[in-house]
PDB file of N, CA and C in Angstrom:
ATOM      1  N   UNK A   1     -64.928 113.784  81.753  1.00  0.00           N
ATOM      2  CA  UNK A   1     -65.623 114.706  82.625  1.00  0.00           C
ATOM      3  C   UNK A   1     -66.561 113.884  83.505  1.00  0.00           C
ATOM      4  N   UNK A   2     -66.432 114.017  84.533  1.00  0.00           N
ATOM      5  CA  UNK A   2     -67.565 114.063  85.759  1.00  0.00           C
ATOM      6  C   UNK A   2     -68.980 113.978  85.621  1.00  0.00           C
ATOM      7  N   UNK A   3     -69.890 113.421  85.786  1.00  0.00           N
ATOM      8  CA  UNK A   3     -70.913 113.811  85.724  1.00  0.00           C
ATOM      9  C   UNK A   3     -71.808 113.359  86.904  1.00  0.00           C
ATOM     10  N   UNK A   4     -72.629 114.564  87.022  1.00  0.00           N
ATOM     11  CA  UNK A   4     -72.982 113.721  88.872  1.00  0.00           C
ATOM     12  C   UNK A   4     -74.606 113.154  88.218  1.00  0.00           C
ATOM     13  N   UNK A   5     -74.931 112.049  89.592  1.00  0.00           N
ATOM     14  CA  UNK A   5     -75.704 111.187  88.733  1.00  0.00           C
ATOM     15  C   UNK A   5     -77.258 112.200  88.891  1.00  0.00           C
ATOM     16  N   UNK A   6     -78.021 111.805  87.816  1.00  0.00           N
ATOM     17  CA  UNK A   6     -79.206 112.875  87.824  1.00  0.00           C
ATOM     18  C   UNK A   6     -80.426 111.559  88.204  1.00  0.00           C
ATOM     19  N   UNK A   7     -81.592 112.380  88.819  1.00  0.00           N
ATOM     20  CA  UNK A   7     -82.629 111.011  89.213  1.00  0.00           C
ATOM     21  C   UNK A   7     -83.766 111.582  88.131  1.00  0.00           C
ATOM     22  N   UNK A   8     -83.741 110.352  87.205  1.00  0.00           N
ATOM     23  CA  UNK A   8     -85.025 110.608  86.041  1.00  0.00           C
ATOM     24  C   UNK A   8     -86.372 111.154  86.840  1.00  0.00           C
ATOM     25  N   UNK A   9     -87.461 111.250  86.091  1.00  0.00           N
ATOM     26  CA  UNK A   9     -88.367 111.815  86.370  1.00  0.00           C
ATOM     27  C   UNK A   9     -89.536 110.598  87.018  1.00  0.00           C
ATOM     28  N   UNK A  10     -89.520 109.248  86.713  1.00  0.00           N
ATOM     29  CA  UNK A  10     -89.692 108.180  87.061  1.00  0.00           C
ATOM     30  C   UNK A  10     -89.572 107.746  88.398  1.00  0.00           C
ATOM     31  N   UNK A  11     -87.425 108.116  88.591  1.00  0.00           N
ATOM     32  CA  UNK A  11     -87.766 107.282  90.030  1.00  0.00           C
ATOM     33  C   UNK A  11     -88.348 108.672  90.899  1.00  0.00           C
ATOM     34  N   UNK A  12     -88.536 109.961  89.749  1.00  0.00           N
ATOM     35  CA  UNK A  12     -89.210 110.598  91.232  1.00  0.00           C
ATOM     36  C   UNK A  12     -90.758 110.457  91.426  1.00  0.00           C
ATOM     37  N   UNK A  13     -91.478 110.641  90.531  1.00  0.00           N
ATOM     38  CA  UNK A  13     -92.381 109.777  90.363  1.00  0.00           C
ATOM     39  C   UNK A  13     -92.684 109.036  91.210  1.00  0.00           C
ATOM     40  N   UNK A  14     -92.181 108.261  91.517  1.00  0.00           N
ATOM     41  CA  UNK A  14     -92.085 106.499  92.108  1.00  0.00           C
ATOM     42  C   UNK A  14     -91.911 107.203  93.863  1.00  0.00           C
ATOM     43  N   UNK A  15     -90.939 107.681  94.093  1.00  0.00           N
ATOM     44  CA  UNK A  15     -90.685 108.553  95.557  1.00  0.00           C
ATOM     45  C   UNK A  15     -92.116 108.846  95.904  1.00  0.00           C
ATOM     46  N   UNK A  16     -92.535 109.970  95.087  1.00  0.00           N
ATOM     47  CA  UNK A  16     -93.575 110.493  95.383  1.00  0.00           C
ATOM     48  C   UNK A  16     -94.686 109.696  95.837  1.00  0.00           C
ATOM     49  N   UNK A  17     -94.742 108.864  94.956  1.00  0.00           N
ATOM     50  CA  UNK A  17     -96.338 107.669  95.041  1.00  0.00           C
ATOM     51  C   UNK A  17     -95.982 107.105  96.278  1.00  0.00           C
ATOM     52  N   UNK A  18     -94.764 106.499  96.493  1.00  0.00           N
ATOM     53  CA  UNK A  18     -94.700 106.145  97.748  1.00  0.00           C
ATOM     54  C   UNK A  18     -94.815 107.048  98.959  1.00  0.00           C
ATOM     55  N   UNK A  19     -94.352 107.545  98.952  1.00  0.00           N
ATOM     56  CA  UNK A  19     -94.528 108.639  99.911  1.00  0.00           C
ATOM     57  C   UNK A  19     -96.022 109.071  99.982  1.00  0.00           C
ATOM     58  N   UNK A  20     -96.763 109.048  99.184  1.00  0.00           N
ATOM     59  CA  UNK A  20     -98.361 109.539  99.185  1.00  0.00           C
ATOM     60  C   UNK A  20     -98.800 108.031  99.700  1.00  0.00           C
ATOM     61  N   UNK A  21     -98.962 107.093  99.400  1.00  0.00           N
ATOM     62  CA  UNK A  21     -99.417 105.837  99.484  1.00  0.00           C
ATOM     63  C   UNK A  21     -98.834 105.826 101.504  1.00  0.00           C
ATOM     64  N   UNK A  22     -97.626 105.705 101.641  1.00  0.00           N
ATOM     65  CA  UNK A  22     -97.176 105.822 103.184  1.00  0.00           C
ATOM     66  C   UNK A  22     -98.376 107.492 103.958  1.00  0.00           C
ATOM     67  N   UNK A  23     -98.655 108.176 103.185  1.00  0.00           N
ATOM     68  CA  UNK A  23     -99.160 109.411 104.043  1.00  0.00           C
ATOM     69  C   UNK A  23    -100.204 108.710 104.441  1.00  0.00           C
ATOM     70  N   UNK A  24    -101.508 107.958 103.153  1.00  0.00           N
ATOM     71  CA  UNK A  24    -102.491 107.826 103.340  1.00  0.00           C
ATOM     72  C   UNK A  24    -102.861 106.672 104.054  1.00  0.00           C
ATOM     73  N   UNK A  25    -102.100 105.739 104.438  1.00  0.00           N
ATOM     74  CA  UNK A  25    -101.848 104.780 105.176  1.00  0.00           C
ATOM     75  C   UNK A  25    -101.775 105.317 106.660  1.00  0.00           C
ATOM     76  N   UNK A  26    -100.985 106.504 107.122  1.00  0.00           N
ATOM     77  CA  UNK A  26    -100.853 107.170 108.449  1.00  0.00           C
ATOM     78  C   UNK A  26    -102.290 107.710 108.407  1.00  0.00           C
ATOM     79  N   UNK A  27    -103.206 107.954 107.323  1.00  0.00           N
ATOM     80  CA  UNK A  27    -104.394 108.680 107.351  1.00  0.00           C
ATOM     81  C   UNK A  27    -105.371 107.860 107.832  1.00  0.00           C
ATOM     82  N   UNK A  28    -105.597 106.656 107.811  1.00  0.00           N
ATOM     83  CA  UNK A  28    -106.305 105.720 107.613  1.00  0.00           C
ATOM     84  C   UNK A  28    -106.438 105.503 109.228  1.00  0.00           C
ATOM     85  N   UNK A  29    -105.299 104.980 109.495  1.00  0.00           N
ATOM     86  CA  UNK A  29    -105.058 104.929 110.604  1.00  0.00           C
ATOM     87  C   UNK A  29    -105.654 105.597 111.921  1.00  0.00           C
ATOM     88  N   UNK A  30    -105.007 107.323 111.173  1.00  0.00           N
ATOM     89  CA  UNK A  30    -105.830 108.246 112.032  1.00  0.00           C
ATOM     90  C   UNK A  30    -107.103 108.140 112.215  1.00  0.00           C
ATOM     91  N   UNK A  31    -107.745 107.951 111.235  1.00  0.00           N
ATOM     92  CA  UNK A  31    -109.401 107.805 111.031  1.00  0.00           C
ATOM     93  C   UNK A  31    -109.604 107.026 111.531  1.00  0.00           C
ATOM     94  N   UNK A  32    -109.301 105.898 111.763  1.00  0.00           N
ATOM     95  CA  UNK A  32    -109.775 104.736 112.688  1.00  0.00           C
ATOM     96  C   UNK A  32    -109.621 105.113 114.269  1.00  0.00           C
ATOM     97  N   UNK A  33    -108.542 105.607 114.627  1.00  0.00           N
ATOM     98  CA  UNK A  33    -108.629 106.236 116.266  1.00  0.00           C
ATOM     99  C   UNK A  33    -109.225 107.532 116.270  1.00  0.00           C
ATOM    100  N   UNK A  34    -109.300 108.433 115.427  1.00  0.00           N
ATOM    101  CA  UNK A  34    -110.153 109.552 115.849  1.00  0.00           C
ATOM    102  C   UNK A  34    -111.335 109.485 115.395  1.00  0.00           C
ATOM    103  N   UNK A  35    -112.091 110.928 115.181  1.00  0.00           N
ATOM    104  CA  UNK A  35    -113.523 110.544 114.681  1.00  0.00           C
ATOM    105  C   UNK A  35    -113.108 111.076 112.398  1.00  0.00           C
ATOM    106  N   UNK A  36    -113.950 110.317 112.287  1.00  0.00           N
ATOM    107  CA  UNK A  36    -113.595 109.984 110.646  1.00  0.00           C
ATOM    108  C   UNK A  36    -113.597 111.848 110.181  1.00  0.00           C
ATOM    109  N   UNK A  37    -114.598 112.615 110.355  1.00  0.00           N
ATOM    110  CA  UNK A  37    -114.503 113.970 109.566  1.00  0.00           C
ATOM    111  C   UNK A  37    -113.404 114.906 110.095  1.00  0.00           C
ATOM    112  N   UNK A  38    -113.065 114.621 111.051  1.00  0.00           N
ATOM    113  CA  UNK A  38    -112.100 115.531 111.845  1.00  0.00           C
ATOM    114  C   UNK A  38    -110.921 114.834 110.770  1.00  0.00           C
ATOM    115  N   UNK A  39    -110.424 113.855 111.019  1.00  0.00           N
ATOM    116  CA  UNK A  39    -109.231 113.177 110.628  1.00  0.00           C
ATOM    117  C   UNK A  39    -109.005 113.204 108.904  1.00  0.00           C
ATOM    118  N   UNK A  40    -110.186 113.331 108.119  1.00  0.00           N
ATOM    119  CA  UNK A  40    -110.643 113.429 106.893  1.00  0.00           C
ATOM    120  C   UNK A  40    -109.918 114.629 106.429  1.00  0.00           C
ATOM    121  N   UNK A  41    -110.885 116.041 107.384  1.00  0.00           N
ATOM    122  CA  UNK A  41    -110.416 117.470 107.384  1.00  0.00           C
ATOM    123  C   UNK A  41    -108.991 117.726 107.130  1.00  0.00           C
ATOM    124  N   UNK A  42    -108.391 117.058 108.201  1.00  0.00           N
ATOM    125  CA  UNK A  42    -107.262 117.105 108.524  1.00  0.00           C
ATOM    126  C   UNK A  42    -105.971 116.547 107.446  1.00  0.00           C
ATOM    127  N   UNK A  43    -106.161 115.577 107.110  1.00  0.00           N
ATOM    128  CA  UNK A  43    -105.403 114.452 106.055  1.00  0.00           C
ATOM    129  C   UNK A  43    -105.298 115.345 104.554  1.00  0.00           C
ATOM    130  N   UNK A  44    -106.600 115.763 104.308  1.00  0.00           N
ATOM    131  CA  UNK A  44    -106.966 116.815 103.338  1.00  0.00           C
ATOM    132  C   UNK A  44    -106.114 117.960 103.189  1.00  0.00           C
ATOM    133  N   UNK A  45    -106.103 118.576 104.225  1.00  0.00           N
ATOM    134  CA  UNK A  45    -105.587 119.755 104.417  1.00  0.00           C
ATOM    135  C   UNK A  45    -103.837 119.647 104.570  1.00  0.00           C
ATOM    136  N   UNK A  46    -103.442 118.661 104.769  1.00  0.00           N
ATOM    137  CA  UNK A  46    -101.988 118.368 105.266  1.00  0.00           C
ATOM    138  C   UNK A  46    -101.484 118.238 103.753  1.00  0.00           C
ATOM    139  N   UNK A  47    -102.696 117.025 102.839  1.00  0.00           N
ATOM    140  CA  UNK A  47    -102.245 116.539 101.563  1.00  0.00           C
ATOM    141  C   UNK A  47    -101.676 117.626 100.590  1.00  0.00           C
ATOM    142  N   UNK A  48    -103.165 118.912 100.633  1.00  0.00           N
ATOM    143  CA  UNK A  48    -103.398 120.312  99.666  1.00  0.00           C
ATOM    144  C   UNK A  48    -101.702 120.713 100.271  1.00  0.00           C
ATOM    145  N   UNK A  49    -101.376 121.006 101.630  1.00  0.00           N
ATOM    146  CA  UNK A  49    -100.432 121.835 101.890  1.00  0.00           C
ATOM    147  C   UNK A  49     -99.014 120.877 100.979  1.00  0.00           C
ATOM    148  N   UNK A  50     -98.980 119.213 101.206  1.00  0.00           N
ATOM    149  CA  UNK A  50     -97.381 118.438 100.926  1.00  0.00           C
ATOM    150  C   UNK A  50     -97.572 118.785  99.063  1.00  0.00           C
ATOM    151  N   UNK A  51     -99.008 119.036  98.800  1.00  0.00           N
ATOM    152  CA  UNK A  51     -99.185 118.539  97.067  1.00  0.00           C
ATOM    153  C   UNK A  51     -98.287 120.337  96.801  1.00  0.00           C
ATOM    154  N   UNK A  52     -98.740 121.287  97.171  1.00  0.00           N
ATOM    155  CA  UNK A  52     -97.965 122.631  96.885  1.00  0.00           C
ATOM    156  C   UNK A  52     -96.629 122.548  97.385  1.00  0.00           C
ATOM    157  N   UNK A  53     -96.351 122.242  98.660  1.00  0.00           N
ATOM    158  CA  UNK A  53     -94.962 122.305  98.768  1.00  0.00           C
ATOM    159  C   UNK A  53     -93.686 121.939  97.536  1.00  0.00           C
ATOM    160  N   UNK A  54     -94.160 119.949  97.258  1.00  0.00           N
ATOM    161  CA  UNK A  54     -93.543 119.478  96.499  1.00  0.00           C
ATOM    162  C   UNK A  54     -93.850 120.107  95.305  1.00  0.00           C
ATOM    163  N   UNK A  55     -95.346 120.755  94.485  1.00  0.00           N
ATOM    164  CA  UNK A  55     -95.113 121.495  93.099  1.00  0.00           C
ATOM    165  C   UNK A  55     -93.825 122.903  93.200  1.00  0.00           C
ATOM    166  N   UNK A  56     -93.696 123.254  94.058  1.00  0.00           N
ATOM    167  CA  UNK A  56     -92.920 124.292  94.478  1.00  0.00           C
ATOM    168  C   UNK A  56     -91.433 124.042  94.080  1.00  0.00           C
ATOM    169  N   UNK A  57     -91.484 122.919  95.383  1.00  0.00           N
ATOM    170  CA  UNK A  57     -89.870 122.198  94.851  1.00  0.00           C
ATOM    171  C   UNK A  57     -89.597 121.967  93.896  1.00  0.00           C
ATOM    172  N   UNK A  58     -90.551 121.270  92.928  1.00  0.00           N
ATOM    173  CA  UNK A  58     -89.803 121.138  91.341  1.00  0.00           C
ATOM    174  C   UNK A  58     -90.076 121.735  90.691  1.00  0.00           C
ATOM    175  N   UNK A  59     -90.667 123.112  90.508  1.00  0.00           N
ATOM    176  CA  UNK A  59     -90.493 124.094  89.575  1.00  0.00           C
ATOM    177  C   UNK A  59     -89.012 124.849  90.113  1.00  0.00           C
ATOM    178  N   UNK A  60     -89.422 124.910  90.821  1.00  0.00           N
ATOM    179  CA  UNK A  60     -87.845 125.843  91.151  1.00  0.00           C
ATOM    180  C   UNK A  60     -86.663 125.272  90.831  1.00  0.00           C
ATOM    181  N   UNK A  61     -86.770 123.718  91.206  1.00  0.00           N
ATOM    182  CA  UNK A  61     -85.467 123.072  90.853  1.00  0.00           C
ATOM    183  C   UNK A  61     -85.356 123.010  89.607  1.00  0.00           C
ATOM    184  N   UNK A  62     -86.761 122.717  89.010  1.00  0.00           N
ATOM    185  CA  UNK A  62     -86.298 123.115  87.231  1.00  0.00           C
ATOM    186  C   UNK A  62     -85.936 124.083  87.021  1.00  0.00           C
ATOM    187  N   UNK A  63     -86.453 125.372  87.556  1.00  0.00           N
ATOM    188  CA  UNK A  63     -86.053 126.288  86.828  1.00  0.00           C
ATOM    189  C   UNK A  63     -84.534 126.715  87.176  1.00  0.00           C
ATOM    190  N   UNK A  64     -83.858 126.491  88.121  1.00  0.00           N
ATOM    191  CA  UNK A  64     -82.328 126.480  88.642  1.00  0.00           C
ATOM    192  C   UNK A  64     -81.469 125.702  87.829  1.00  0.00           C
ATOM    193  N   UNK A  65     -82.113 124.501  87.224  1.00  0.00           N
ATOM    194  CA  UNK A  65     -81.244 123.843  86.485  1.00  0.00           C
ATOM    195  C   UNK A  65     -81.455 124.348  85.092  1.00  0.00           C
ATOM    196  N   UNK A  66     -82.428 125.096  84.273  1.00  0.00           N
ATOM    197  CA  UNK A  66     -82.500 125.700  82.795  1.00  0.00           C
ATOM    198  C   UNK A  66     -81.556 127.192  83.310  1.00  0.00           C
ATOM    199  N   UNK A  67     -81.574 127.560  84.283  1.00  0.00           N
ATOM    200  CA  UNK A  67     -80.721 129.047  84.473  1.00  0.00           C
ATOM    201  C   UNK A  67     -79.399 128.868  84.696  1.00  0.00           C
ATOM    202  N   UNK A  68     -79.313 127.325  85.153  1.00  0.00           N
ATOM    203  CA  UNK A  68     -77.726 127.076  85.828  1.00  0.00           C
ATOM    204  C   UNK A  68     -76.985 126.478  84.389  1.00  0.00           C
ATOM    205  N   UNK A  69     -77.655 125.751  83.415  1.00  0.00           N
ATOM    206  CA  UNK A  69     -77.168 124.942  82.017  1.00  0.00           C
ATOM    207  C   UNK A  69     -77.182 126.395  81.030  1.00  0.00           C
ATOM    208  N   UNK A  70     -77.863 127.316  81.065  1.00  0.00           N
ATOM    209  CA  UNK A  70     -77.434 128.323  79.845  1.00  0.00           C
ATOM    210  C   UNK A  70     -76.796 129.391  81.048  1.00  0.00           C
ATOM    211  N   UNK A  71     -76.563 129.321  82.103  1.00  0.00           N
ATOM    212  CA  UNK A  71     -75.226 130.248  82.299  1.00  0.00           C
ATOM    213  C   UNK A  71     -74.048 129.334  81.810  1.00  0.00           C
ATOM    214  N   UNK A  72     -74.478 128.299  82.101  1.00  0.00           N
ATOM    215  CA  UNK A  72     -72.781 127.693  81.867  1.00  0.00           C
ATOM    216  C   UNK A  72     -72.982 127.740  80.565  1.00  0.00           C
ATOM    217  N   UNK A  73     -73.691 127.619  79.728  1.00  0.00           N
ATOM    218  CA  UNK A  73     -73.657 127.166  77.684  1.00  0.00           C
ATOM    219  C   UNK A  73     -72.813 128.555  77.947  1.00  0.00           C
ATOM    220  N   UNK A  74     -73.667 129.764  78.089  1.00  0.00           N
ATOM    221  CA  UNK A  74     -73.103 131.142  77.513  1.00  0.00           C
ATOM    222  C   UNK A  74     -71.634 131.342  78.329  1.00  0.00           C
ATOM    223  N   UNK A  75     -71.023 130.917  79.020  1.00  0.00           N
ATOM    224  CA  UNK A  75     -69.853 131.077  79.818  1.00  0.00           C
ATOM    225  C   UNK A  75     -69.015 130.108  78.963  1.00  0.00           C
ATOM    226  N   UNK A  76     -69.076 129.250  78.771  1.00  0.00           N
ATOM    227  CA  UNK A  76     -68.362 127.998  78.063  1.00  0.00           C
ATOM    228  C   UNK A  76     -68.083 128.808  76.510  1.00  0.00           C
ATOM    229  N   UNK A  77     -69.551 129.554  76.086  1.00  0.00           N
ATOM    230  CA  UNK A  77     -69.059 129.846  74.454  1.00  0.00           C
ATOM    231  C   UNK A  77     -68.468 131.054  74.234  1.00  0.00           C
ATOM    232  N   UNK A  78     -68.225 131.862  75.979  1.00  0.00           N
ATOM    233  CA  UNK A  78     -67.664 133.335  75.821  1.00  0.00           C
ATOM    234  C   UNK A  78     -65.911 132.518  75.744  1.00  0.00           C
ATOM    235  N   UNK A  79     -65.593 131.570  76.516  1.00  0.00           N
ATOM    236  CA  UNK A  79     -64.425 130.808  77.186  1.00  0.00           C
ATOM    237  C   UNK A  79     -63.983 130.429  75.706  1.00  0.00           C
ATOM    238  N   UNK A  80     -64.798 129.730  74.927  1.00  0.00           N
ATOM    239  CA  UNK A  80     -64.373 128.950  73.542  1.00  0.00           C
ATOM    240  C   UNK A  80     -63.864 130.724  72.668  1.00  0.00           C
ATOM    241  N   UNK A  81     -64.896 131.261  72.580  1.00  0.00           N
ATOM    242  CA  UNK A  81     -64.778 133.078  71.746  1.00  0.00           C
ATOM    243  C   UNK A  81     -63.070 133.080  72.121  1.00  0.00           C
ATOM    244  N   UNK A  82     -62.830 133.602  73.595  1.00  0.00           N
ATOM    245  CA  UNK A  82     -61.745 134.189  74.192  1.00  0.00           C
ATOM    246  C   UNK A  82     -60.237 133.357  73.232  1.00  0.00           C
ATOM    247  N   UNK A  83     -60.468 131.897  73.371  1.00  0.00           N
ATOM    248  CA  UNK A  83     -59.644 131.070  72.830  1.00  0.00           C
ATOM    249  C   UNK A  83     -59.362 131.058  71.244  1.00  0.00           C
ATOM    250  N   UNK A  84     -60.600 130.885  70.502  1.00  0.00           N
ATOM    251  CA  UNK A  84     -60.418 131.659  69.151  1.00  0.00           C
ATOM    252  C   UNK A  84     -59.739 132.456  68.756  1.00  0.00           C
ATOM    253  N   UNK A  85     -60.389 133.829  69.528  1.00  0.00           N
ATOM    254  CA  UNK A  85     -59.601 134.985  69.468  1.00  0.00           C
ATOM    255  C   UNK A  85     -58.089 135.216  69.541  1.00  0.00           C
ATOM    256  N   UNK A  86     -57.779 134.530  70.781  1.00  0.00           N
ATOM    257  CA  UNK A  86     -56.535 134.078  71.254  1.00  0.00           C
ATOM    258  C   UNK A  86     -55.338 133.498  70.580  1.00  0.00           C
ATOM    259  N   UNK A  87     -55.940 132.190  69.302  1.00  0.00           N
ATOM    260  CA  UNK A  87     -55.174 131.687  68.895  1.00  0.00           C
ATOM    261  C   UNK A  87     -54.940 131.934  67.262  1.00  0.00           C
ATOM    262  N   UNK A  88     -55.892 133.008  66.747  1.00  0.00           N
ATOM    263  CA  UNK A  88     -55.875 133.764  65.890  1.00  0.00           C
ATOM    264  C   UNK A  88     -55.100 134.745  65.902  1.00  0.00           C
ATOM    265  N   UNK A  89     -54.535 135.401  67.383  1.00  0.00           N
ATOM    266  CA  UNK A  89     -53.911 136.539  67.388  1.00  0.00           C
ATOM    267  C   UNK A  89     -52.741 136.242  67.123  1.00  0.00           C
ATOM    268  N   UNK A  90     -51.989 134.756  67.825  1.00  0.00           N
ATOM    269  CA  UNK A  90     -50.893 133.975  68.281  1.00  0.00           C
ATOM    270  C   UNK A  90     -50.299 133.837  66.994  1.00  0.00           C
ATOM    271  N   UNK A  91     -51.451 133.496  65.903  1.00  0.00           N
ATOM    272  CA  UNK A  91     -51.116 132.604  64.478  1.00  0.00           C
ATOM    273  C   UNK A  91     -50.835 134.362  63.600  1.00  0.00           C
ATOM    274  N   UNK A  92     -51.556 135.018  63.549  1.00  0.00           N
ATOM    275  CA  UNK A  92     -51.285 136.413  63.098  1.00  0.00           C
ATOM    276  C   UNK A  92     -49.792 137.070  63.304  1.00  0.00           C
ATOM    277  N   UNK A  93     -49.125 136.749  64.234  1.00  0.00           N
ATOM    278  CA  UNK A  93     -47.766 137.585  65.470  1.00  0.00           C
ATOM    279  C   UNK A  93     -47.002 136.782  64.690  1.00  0.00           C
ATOM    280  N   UNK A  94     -47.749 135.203  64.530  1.00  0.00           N
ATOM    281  CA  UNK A  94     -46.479 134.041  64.255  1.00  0.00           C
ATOM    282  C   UNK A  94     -46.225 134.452  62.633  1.00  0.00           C
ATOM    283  N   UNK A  95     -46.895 134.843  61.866  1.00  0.00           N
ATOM    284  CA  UNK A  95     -47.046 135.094  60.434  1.00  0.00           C
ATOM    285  C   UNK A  95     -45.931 136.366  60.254  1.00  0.00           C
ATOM    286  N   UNK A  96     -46.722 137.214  61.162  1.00  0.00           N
ATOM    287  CA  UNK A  96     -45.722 138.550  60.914  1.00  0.00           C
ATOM    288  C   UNK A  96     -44.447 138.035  61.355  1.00  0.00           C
ATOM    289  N   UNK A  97     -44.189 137.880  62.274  1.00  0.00           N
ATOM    290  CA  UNK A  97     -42.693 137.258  62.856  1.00  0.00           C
ATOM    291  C   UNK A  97     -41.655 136.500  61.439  1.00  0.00           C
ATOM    292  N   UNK A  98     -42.542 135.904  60.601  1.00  0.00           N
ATOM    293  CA  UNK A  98     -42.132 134.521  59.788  1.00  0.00           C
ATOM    294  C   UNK A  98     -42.140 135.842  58.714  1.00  0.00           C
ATOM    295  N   UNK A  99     -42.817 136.949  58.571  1.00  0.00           N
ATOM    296  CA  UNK A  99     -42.420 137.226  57.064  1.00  0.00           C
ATOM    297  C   UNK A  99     -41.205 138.707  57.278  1.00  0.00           C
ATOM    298  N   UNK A 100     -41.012 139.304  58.613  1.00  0.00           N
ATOM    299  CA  UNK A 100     -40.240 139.929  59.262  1.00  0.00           C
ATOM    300  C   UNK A 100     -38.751 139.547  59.204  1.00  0.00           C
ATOM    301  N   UNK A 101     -38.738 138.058  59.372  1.00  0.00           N
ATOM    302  CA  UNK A 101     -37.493 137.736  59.271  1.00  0.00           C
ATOM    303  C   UNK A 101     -36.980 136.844  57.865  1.00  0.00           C
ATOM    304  N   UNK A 102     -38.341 137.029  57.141  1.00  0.00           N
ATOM    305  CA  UNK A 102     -38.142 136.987  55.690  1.00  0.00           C
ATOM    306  C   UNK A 102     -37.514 137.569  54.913  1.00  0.00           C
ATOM    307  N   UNK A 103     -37.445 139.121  55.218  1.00  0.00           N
ATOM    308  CA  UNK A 103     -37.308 140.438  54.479  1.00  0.00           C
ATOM    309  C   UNK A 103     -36.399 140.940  54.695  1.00  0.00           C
ATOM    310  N   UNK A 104     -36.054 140.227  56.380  1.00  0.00           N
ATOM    311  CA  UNK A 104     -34.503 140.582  57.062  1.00  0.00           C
ATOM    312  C   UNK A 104     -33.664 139.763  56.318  1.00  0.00           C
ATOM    313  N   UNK A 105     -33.757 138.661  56.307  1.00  0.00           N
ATOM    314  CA  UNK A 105     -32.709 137.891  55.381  1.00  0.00           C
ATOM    315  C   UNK A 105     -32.654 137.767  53.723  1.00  0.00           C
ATOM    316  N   UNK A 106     -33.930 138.264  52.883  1.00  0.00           N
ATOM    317  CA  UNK A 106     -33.558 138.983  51.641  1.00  0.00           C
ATOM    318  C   UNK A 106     -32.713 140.103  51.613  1.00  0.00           C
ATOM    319  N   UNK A 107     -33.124 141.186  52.274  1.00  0.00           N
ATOM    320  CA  UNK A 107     -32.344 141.811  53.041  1.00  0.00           C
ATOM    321  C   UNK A 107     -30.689 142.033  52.968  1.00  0.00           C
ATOM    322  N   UNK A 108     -30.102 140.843  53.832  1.00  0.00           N
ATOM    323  CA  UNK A 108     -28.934 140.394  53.895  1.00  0.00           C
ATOM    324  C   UNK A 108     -28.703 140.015  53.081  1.00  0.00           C
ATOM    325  N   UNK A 109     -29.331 139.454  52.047  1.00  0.00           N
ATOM    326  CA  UNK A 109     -28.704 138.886  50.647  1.00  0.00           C
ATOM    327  C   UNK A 109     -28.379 139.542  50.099  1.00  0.00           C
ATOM    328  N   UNK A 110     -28.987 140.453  49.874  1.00  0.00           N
ATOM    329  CA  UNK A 110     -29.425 141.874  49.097  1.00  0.00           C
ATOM    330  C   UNK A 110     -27.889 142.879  49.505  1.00  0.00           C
ATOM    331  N   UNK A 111     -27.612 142.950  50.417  1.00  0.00           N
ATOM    332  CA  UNK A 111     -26.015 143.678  50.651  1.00  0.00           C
ATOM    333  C   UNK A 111     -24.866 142.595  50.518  1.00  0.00           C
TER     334      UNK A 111
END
């Protein structure tokens, strides 16, 4: 089976820091060409808005992947049930069949 590759919690981690470390670097920056409280305000307010966005993104994506792994568990163990069932019925038909033509050929002995 397939498995597509998953990114640990580490290298996201690691994304993230970089990506914060690159913001505050563009921040710095700003502050040096504009005036420091404006640019402060601003950096602040951008950070509060990227820090919710991204908590957003990975709750949801967690929670898509715990809703998406027990639909499939419970789909997989209705799929396994169906097959059980299935090959219990097969082995039952095959039994009767086997003692059907048991009784037919005592049967024939029998006359």
């Amino acid at each position: 089976m397939n498995r597509e590759p998953t990114v640990s919690w580490q290298q996201t981690s690691l994304c993230l820091c970089l990506s914060l470390s690159v913001f505050l670097s563009a921040c710095l920056s700003l502050s040096l060409s504009l005036s420091f409280y404006r640019s402060l305000s601003l950096c602040l307010s951008v950070s509060v808005s990227v820090s919710v966005s991204v908590s957003v993104s990975v709750c949801l994506s967690v929670c898509l992947s715990v809703c998406l792994s027990v639909c499939l568990s419970v789909c997989l163990d209705r799929q396994t049930d169906r097959e059980i069932e299935s090959d219990r019925k097969t082995k039952t038909k095959t039994e009767r069949d086997r003692q059907t033509e048991t009784q037919r050929e005592t049967d024939r002995d029998r006359d």
